[in-house]
Protein backbone atom coordinates (compact mmCIF):
# COMPACT_ATOMS: atom_id res chain seq x y z
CA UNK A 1 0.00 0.00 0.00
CA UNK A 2 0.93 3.81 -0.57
CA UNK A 3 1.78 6.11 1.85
CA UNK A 4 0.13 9.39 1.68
CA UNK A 5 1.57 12.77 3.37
CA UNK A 6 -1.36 14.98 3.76
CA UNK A 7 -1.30 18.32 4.73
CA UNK A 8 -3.48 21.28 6.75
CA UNK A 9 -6.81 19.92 7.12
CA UNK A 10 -10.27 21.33 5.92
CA UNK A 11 -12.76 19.30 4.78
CA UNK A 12 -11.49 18.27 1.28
CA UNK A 13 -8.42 16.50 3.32
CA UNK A 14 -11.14 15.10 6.29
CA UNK A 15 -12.29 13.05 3.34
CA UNK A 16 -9.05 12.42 1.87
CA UNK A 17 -7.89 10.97 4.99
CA UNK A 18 -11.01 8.87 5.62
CA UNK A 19 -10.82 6.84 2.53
CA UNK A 20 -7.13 6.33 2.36
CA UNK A 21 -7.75 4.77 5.97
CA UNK A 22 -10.73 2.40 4.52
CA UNK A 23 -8.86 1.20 2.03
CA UNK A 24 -5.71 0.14 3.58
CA UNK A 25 -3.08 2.83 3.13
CA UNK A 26 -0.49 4.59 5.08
CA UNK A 27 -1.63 8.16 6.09
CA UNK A 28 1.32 10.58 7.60
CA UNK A 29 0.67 14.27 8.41
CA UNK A 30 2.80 16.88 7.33
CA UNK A 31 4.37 18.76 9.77
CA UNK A 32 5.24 22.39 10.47
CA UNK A 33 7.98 23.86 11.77
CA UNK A 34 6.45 23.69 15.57
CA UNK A 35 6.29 20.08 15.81
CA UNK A 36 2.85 20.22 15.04
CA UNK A 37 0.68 18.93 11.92
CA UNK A 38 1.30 21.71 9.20
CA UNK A 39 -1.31 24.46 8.74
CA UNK A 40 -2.89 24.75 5.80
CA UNK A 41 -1.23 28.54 4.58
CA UNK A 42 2.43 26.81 5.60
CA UNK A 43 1.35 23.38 3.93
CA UNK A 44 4.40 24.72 1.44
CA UNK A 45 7.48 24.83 3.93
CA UNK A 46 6.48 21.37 5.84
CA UNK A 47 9.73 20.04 7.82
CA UNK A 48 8.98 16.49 8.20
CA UNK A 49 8.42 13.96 7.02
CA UNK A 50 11.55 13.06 4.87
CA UNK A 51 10.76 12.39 1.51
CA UNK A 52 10.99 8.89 0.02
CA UNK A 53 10.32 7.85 -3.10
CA UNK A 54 7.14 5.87 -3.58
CA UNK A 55 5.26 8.62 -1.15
CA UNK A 56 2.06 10.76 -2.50
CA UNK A 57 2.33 14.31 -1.18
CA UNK A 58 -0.93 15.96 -0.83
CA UNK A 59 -1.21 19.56 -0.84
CA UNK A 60 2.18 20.39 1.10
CA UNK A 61 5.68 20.32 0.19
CA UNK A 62 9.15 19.91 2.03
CA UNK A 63 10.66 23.11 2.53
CA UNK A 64 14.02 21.71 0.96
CA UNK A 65 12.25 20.92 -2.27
CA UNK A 66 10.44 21.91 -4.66
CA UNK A 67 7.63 20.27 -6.17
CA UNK A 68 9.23 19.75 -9.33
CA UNK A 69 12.49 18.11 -7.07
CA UNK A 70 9.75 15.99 -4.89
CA UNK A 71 8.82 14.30 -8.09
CA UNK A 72 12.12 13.82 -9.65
CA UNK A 73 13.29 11.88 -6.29
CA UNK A 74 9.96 9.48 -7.32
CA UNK A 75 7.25 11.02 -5.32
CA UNK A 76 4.12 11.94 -6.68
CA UNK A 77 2.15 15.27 -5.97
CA UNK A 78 -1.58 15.50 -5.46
CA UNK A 79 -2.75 19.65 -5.75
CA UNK A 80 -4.65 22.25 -7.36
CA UNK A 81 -3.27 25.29 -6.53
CA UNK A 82 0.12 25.86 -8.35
CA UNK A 83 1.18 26.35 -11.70
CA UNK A 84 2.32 22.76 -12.41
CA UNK A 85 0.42 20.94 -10.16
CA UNK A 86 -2.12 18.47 -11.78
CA UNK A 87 -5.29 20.19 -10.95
CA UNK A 88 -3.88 23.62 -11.57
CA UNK A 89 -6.16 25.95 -14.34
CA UNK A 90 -8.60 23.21 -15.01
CA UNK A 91 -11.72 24.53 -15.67
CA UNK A 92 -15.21 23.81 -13.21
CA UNK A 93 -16.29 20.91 -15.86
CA UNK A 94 -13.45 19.28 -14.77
CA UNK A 95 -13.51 20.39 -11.09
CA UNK A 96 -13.83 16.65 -9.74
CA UNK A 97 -10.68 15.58 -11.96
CA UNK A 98 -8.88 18.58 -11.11
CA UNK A 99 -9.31 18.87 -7.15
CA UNK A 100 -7.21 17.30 -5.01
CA UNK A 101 -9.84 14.57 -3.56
CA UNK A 102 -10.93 13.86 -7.34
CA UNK A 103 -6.88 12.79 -7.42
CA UNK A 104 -6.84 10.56 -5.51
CA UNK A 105 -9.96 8.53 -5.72
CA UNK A 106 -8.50 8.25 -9.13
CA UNK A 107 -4.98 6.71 -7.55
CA UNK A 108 -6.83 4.42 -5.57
CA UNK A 109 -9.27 3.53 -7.64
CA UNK A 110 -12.70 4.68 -6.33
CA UNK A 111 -15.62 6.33 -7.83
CA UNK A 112 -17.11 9.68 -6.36
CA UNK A 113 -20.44 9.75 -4.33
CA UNK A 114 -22.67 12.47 -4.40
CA UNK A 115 -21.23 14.02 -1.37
CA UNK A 116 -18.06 13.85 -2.58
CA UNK A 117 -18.83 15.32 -5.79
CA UNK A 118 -19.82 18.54 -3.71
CA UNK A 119 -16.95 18.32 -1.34
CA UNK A 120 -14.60 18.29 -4.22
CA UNK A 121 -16.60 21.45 -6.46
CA UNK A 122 -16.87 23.55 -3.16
CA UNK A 123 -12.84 23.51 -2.94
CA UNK A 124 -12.04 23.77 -6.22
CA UNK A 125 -14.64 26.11 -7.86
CA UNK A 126 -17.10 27.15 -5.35
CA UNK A 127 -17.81 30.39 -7.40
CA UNK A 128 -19.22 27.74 -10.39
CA UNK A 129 -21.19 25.01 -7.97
CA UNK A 130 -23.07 27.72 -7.06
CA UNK A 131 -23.92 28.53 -10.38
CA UNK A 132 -24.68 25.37 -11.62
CA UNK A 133 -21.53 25.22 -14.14
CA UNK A 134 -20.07 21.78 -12.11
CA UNK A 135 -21.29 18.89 -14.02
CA UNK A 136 -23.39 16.01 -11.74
CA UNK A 137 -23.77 18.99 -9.04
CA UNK A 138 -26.95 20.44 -9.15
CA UNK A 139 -27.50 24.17 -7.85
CA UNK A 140 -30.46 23.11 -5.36
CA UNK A 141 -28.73 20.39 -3.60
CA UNK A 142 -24.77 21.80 -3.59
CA UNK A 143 -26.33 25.41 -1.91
CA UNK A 144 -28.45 22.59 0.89
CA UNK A 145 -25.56 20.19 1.31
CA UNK A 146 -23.02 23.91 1.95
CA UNK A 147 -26.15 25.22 4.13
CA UNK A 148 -25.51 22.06 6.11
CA UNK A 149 -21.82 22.61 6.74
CA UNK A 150 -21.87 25.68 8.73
CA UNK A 151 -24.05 23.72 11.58
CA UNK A 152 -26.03 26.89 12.21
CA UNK A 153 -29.69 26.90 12.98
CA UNK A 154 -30.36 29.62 10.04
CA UNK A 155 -27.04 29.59 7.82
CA UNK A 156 -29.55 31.54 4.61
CA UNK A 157 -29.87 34.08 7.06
CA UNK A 158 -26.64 34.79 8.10
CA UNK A 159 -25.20 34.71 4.16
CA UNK A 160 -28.32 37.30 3.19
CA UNK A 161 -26.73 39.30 5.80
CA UNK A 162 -23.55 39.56 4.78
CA UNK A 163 -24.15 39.74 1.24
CA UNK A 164 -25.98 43.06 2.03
CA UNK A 165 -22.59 43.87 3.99
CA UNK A 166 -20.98 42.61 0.60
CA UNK A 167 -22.91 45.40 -1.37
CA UNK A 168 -22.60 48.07 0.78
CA UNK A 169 -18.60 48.01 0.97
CA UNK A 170 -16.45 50.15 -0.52
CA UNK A 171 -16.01 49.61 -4.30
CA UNK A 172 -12.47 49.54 -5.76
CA UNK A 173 -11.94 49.56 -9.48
CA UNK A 174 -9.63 47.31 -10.95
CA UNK A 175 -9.77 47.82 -14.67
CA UNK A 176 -13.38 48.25 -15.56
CA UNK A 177 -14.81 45.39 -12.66
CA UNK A 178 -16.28 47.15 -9.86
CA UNK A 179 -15.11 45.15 -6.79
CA UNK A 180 -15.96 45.26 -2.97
CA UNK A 181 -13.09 45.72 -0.95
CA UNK A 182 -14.61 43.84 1.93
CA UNK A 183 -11.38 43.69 4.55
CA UNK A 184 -13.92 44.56 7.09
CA UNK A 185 -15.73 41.84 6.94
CA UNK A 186 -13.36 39.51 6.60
CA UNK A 187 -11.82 40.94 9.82
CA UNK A 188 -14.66 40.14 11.92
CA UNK A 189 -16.66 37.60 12.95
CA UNK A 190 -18.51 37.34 9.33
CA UNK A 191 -15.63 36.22 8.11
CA UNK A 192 -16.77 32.57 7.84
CA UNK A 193 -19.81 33.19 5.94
CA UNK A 194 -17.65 35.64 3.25
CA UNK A 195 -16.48 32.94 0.54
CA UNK A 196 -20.85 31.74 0.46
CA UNK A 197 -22.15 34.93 0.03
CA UNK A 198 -19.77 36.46 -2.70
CA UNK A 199 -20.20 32.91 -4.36
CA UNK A 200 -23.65 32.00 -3.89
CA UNK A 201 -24.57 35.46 -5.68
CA UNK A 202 -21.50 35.91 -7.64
CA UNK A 203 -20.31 39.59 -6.02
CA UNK A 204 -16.86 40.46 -6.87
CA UNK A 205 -14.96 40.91 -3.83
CA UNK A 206 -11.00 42.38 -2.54
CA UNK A 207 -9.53 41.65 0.91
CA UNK A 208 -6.42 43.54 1.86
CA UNK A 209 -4.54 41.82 4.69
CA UNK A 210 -1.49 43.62 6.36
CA UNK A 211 1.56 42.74 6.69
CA UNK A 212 4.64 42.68 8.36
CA UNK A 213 6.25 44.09 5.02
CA UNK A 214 3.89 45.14 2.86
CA UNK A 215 -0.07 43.98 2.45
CA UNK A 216 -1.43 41.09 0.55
CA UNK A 217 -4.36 41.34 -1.75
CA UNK A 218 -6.46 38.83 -2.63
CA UNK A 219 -9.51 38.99 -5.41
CA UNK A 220 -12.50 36.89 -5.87
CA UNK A 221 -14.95 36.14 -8.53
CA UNK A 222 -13.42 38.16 -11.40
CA UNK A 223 -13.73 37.29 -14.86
CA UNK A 224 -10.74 35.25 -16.49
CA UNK A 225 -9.63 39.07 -18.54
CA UNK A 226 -10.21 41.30 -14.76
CA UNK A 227 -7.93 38.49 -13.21
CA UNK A 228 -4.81 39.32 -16.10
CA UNK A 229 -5.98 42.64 -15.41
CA UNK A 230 -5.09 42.89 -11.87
CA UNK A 231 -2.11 40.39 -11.80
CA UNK A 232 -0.33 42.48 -14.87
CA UNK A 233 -1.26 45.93 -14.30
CA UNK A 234 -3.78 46.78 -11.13
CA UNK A 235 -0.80 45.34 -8.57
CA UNK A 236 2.10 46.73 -10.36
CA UNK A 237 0.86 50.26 -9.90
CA UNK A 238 0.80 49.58 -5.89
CA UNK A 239 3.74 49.20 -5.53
CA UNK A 240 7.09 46.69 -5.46
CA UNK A 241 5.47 43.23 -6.43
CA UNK A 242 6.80 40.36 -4.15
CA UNK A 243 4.93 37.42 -5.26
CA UNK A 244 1.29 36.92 -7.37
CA UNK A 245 -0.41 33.89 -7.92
CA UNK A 246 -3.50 33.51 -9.69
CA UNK A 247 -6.00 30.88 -11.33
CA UNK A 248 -8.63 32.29 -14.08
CA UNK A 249 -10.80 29.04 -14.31
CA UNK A 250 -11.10 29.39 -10.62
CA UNK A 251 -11.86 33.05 -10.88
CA UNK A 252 -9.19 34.22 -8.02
CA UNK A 253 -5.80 35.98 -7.56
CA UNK A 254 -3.93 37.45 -5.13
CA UNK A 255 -0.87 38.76 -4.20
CA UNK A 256 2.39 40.36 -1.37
CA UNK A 257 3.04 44.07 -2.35
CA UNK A 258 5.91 45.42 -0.42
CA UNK A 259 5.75 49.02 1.34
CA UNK A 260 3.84 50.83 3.60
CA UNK A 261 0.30 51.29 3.30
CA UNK A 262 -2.77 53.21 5.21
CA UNK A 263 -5.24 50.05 6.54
């Protein structure tokens, strides 16, 4: 049997886990520099375990390699989030090939239920389940199956809210999209109902996070020509760029401008 090196956990990896543990394989967690099991935004600079070739790494990395130096030592990579990485720039038709659970059901040989259809289109395009562009996921059941995940007594309520939040944020203009910079919300406690309510009615939304050195952007729900927009002209005109990153069939982008900036 394979061994599998997983790494932050959400829900997409919950599942991973719990059917490479039915059917027989070796499940190791990444972990971060603490000692700990690797958090999902340091999945990237995991210091154990050692790599050995025969391993599956799913979504992390050893910081002394590089993805492309993981699989020329003979292990294989399982992701969707990088340029290179199997699932990377696939477009929401293919969102169960292309995510990361989709992967490996395909290594080990297992077809998707329902449930993990959604699972897999709410990580990988959650923009598109919601608008019914995910084949085999259909708009009324995805938007019950993601109203049952936030184990809240009135989870419609709570994302009408915040959309109206959404709306009445301050607009930026990158390009000719007219996008809600909503850092405020995302700073408070209505952060966790953010992603469903820009998605579920398709609002085009900015969060600004400081930084030690700079801020990081990050964009949501733009069209495939707003998100070349902002990576090759809206962020250059910030300021000094120090990394970007960016996916147009998932419909984000974001990215580290170095400086000082009012928040």
């Amino acid at each position: 049997m394979t061994t599998y090196v997983l790494g932050g956990m959400d829900t997409e990896m919950g599942e991973i886990e719990q059917l490479l543990k039915v059917f027989g394989h070796t499940v190791v967690h990444a972990i971060g520099a603490n000692g700990d099991r690797v958090l999902r935004r340091k999945a990237l600079e995991c210091s154990g375990p050692r790599p050995v070739p025969g391993q599956v790494w799913v979504e992390c990395c050893h910081q002394d390699y590089s993805k492309e130096e993981l699989l020329s030592i003979g292990v294989d990579i399982v992701d969707h989030h990088e340029v290179g990485d199997p699932g990377y720039a696939r477009p929401p038709a293919e969102y169960w090939e292309a995510s990361s659970l989709g992967q490996v059901c395909a290594q080990i040989g297992v077809s998707p239920s329902k449930r993990q259809r959604f699972i897999a289109a709410a990580d990988h395009c959650l923009l598109s389940a919601y608008q019914g562009e995910c084949p085999e996921v259909l708009q009324e059941e995805f938007t019950e199956f993601r109203m049952d995940f936030f184990h809240h007594s009135n989870p419609m309520e709570e994302i009408l809210r915040v959309r109206n939040r959404i709306i009445a944020s301050p607009i930026v203009n990158i390009g000719e999209a007219k996008v809600s910079d909503v850092s405020k919300i995302f700073n408070s406690r209505d952060s966790k109902w953010l992603s469903d309510a820009g998605c579920m009615f398709g609002l085009k939304t900015m969060t600004r996070i400081p930084k030690k050195y700079g801020v990081r952007i990050f964009v949501s729900n733009l069209e495939s020509q707003e998100i070349e927009y902002f990576l090759d002209h809206y962020i250059v005109d910030l300021g000094k760029v120090l990394n970007k990153y960016g996916d147009e069939q998932r419909r984000f982008a974001g990215a580290m401008i170095g400086g000082k900036f009012d928040h």
